[in-house]
N, C-alpha and C. Protein backbone atom coordinates (compact mmCIF):
# COMPACT_ATOMS: atom_id res chain seq x y z
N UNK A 1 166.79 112.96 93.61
CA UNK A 1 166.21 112.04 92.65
C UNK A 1 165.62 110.84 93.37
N UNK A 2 164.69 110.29 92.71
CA UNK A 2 163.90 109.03 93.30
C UNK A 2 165.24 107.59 93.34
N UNK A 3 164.44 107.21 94.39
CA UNK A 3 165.42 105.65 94.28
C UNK A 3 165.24 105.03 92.85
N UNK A 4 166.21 104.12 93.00
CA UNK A 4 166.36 103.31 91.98
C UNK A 4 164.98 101.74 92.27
N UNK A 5 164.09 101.45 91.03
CA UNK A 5 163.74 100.70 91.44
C UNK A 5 164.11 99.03 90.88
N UNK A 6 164.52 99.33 89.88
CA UNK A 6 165.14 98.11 89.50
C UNK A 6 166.60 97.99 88.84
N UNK A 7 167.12 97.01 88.58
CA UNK A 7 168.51 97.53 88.45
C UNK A 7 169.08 97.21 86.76
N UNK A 8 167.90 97.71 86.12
CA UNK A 8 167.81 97.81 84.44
C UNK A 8 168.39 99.01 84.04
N UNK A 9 168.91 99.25 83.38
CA UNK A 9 170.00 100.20 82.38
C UNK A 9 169.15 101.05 81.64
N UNK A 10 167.83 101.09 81.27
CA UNK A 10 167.36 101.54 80.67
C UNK A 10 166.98 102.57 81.68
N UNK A 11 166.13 102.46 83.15
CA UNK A 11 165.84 102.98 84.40
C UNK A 11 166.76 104.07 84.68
N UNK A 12 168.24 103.87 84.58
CA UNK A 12 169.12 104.56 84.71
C UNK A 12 169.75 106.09 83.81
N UNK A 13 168.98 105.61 82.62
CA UNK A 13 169.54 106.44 81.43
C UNK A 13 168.20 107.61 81.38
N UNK A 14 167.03 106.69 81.95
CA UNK A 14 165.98 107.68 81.65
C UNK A 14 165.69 108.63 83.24
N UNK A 15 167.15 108.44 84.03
CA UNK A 15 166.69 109.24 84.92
C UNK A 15 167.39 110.64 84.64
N UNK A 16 168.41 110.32 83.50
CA UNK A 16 168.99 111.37 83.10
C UNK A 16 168.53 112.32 81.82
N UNK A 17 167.83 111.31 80.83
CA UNK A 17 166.89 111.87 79.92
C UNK A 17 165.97 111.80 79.82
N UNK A 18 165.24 111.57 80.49
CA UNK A 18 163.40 111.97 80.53
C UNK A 18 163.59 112.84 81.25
N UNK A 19 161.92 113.61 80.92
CA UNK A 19 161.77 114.97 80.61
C UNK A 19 161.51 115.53 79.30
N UNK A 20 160.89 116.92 79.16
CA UNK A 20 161.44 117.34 78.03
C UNK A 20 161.94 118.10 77.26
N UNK A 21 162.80 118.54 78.05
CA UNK A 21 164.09 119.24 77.73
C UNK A 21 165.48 118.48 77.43
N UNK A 22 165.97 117.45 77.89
CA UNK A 22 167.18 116.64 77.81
C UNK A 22 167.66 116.16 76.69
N UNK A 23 166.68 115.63 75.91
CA UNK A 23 166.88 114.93 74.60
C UNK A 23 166.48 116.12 73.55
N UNK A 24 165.56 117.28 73.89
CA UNK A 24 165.65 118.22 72.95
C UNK A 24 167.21 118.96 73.12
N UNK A 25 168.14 119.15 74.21
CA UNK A 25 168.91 119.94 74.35
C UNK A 25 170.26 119.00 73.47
N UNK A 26 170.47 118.02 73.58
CA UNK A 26 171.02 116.74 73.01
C UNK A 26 170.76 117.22 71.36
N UNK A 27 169.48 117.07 70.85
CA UNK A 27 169.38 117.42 69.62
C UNK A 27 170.11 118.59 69.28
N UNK A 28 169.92 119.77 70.10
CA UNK A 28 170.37 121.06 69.47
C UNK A 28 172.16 121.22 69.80
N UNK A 29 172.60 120.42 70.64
CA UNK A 29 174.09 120.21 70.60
C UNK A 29 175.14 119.58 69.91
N UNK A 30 174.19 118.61 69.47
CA UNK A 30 174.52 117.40 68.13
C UNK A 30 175.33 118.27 67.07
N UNK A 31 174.69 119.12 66.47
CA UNK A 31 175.52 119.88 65.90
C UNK A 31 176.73 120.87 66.16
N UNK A 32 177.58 120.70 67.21
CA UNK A 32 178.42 121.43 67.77
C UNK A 32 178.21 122.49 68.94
N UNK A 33 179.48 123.07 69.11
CA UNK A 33 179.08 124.14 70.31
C UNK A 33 177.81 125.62 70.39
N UNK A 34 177.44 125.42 71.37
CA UNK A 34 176.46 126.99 71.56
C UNK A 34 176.61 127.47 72.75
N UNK A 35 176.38 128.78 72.97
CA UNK A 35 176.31 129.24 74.02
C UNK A 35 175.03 129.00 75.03
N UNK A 36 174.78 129.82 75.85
CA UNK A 36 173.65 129.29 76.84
C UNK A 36 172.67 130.37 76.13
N UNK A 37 172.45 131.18 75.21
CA UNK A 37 171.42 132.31 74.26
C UNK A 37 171.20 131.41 73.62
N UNK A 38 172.32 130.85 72.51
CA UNK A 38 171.68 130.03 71.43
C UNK A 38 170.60 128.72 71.83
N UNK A 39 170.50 128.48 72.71
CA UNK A 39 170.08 126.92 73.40
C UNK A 39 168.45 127.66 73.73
N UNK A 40 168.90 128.80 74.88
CA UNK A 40 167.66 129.73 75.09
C UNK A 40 166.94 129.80 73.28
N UNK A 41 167.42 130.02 72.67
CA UNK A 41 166.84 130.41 71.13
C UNK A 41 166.25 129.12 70.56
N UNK A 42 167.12 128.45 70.43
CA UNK A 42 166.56 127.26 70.04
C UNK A 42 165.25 126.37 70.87
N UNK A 43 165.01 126.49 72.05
CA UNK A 43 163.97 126.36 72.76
C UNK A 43 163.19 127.32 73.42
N UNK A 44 162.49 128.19 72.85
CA UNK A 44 162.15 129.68 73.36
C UNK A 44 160.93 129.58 74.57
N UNK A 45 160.64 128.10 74.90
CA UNK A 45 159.25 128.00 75.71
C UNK A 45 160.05 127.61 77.41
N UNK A 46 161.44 127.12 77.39
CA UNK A 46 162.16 127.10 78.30
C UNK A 46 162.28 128.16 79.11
N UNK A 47 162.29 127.92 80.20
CA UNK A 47 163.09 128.75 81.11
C UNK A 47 164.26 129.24 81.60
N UNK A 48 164.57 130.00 82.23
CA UNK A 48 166.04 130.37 81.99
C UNK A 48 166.84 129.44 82.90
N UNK A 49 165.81 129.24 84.37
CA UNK A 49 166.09 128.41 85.75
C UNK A 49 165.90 127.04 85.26
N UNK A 50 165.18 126.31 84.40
CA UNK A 50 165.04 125.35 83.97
C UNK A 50 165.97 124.86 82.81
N UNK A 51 166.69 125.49 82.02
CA UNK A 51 167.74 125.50 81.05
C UNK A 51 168.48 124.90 81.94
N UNK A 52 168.86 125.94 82.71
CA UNK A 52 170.83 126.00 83.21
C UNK A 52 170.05 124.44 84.46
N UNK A 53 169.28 124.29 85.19
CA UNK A 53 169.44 123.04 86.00
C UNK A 53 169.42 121.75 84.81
N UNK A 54 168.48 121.91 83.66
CA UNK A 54 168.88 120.56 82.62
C UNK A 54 170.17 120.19 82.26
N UNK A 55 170.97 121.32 81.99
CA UNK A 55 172.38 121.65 81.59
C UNK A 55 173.47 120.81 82.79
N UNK A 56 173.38 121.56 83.32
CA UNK A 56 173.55 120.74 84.77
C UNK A 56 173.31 119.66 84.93
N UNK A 57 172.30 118.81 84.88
CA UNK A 57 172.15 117.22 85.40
C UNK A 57 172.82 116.88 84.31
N UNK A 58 173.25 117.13 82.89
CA UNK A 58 173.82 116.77 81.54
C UNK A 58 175.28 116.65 81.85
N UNK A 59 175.40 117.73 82.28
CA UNK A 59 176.80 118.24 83.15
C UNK A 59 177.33 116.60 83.96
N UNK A 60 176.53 116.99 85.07
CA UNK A 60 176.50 115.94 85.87
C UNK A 60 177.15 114.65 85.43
N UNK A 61 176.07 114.32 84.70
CA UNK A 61 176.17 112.66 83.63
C UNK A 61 177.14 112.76 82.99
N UNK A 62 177.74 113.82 82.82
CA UNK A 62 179.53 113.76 81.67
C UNK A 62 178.53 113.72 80.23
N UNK A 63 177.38 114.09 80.19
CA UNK A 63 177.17 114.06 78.65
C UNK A 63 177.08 115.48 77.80
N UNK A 64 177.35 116.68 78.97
CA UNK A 64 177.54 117.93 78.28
C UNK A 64 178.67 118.60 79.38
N UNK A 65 179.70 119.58 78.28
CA UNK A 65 180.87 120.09 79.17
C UNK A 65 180.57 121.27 79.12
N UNK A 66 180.70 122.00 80.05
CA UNK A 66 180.23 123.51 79.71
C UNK A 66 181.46 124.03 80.12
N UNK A 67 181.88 124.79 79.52
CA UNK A 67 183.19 125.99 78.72
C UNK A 67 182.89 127.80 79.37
N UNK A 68 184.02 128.28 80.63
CA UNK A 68 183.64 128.91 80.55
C UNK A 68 184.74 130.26 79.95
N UNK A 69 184.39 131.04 79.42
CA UNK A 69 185.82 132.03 78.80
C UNK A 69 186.31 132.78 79.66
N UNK A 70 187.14 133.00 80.19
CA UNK A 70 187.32 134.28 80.86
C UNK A 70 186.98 135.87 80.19
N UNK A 71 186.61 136.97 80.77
CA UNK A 71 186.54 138.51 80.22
C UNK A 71 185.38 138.33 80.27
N UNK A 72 185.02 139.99 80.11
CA UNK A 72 183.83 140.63 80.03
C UNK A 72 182.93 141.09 78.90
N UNK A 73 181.79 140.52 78.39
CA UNK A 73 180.81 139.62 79.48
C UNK A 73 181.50 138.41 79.50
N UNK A 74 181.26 137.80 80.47
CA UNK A 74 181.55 136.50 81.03
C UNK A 74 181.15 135.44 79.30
N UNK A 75 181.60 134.25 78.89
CA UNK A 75 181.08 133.53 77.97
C UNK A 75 180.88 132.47 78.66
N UNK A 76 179.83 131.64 78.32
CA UNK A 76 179.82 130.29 78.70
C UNK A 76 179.45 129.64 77.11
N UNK A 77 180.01 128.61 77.00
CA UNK A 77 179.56 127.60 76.06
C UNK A 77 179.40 125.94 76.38
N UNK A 78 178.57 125.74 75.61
CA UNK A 78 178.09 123.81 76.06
C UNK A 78 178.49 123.20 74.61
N UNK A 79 178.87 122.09 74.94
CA UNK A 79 178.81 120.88 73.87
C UNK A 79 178.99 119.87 74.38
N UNK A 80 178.99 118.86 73.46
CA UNK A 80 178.74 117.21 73.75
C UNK A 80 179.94 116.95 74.22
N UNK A 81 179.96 116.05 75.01
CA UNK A 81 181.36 115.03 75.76
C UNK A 81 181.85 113.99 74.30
N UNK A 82 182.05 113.23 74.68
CA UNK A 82 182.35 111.76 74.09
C UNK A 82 181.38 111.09 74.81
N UNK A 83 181.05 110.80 75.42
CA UNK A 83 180.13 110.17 75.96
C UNK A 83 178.57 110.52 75.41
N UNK A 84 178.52 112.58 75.38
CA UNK A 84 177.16 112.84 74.63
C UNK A 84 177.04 112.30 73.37
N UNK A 85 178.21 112.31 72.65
CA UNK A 85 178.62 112.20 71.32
C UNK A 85 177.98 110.57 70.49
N UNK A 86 177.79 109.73 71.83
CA UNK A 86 177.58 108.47 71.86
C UNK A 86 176.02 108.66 71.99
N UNK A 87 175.81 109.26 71.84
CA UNK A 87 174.27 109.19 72.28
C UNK A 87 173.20 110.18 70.62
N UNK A 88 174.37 110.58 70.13
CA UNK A 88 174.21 111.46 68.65
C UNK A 88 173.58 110.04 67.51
N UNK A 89 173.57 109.04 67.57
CA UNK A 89 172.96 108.23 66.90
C UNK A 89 171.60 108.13 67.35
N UNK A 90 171.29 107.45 68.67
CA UNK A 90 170.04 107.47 68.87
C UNK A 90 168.89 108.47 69.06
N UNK A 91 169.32 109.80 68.96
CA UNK A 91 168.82 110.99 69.11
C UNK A 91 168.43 110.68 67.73
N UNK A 92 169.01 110.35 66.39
CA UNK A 92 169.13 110.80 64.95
C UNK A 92 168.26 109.49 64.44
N UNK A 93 168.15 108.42 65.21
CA UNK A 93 167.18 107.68 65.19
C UNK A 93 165.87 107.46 65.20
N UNK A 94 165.61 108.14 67.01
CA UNK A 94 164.40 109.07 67.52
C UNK A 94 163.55 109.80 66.51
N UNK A 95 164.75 110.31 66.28
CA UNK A 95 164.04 111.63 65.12
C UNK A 95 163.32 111.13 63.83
N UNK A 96 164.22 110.19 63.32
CA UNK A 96 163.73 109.73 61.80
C UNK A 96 162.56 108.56 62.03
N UNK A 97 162.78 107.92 63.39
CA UNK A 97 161.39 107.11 63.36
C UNK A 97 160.28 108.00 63.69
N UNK A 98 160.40 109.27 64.46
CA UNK A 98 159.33 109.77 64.41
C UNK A 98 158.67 110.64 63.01
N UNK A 99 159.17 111.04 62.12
CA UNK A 99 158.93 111.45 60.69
C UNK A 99 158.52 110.04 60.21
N UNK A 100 159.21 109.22 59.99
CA UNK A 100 158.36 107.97 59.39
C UNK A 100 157.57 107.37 60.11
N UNK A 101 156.79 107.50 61.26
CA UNK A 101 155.37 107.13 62.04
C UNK A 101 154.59 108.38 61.58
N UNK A 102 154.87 109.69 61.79
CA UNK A 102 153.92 110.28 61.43
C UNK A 102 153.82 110.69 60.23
N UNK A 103 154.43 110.13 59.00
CA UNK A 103 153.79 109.68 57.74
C UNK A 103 152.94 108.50 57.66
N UNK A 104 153.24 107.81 58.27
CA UNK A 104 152.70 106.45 57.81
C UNK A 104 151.44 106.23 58.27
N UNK A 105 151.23 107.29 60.23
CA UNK A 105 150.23 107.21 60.85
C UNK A 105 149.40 108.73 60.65
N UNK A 106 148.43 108.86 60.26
CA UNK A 106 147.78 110.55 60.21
C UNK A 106 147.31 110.54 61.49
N UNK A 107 147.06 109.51 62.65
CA UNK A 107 146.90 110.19 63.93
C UNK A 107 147.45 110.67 64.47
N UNK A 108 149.19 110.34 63.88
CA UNK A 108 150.19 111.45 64.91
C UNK A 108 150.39 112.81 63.94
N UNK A 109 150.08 113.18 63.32
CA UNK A 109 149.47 114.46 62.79
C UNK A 109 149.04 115.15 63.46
N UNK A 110 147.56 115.02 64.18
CA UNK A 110 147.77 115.94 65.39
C UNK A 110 148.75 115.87 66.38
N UNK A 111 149.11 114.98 66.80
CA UNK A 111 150.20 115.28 68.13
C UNK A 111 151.40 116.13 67.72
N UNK A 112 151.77 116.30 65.96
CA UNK A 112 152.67 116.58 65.76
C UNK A 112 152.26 118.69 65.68
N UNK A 113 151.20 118.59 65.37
CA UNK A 113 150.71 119.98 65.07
C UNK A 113 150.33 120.70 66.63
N UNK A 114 150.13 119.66 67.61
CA UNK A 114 149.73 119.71 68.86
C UNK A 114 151.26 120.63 69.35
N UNK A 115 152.21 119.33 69.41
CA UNK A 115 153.49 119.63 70.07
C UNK A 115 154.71 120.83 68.70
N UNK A 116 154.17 121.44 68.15
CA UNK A 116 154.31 122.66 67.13
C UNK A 116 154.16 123.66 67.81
N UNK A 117 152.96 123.92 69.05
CA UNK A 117 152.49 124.97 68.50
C UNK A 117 153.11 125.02 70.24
């Protein structure tokens, strides 16, 4: 990862969620546990090598625990920490200011039909 360039909190958080996979994977965990298919499902434009390293830096940060079962097939499952869990508001925030900008604004109409498709 790049150095740090200033020593703002915000710098720090977005080295863990920017991107854009992090805060979509956040969204789809919000609602409880999934396996590493369901996550694949829920983001079908992801990669499989690009999943499991997002998962991982999430990992990393203590904001996702991944669960693994013992037996055959192997299970793995992810969900939120306490720490992800803390972060389930502003995700739910994110979300609703972006539905109320792109009502209010019809230019993000396309971006929204853009990032749809």
């Amino acid at each position: 990862m790049k150095n740090v360039v200033s020593h703002c909190p915000i710098e720090q958080v977005m080295r863990v969620l920017s991107g854009r996979w992090p805060t979509l994977l956040l969204y789809y965990l919000r609602d409880g546990t999934k396996r590493f298919s369901d996550l694949q499902r829920d983001n079908p434009t992801v990669s499989h090598r690009i999943l499991t390293l997002e998962l991982r830096k999430l990992e990393a940060a203590g904001i996702v625990r991944r669960t693994v079962h013992p037996g055959y097939p192997l299970r793995v499952e992810y969900d939120l920490t306490e720490r992800g869990h803390k972060l389930v508001p502003l995700i739910n925030a994110l979300s609703a200011w972006w539905q109320e900008t792109a009502m209010a604004h019809p230019d993000t109409a396309t971006l929204r039909r853009r990032s749809a498709a």
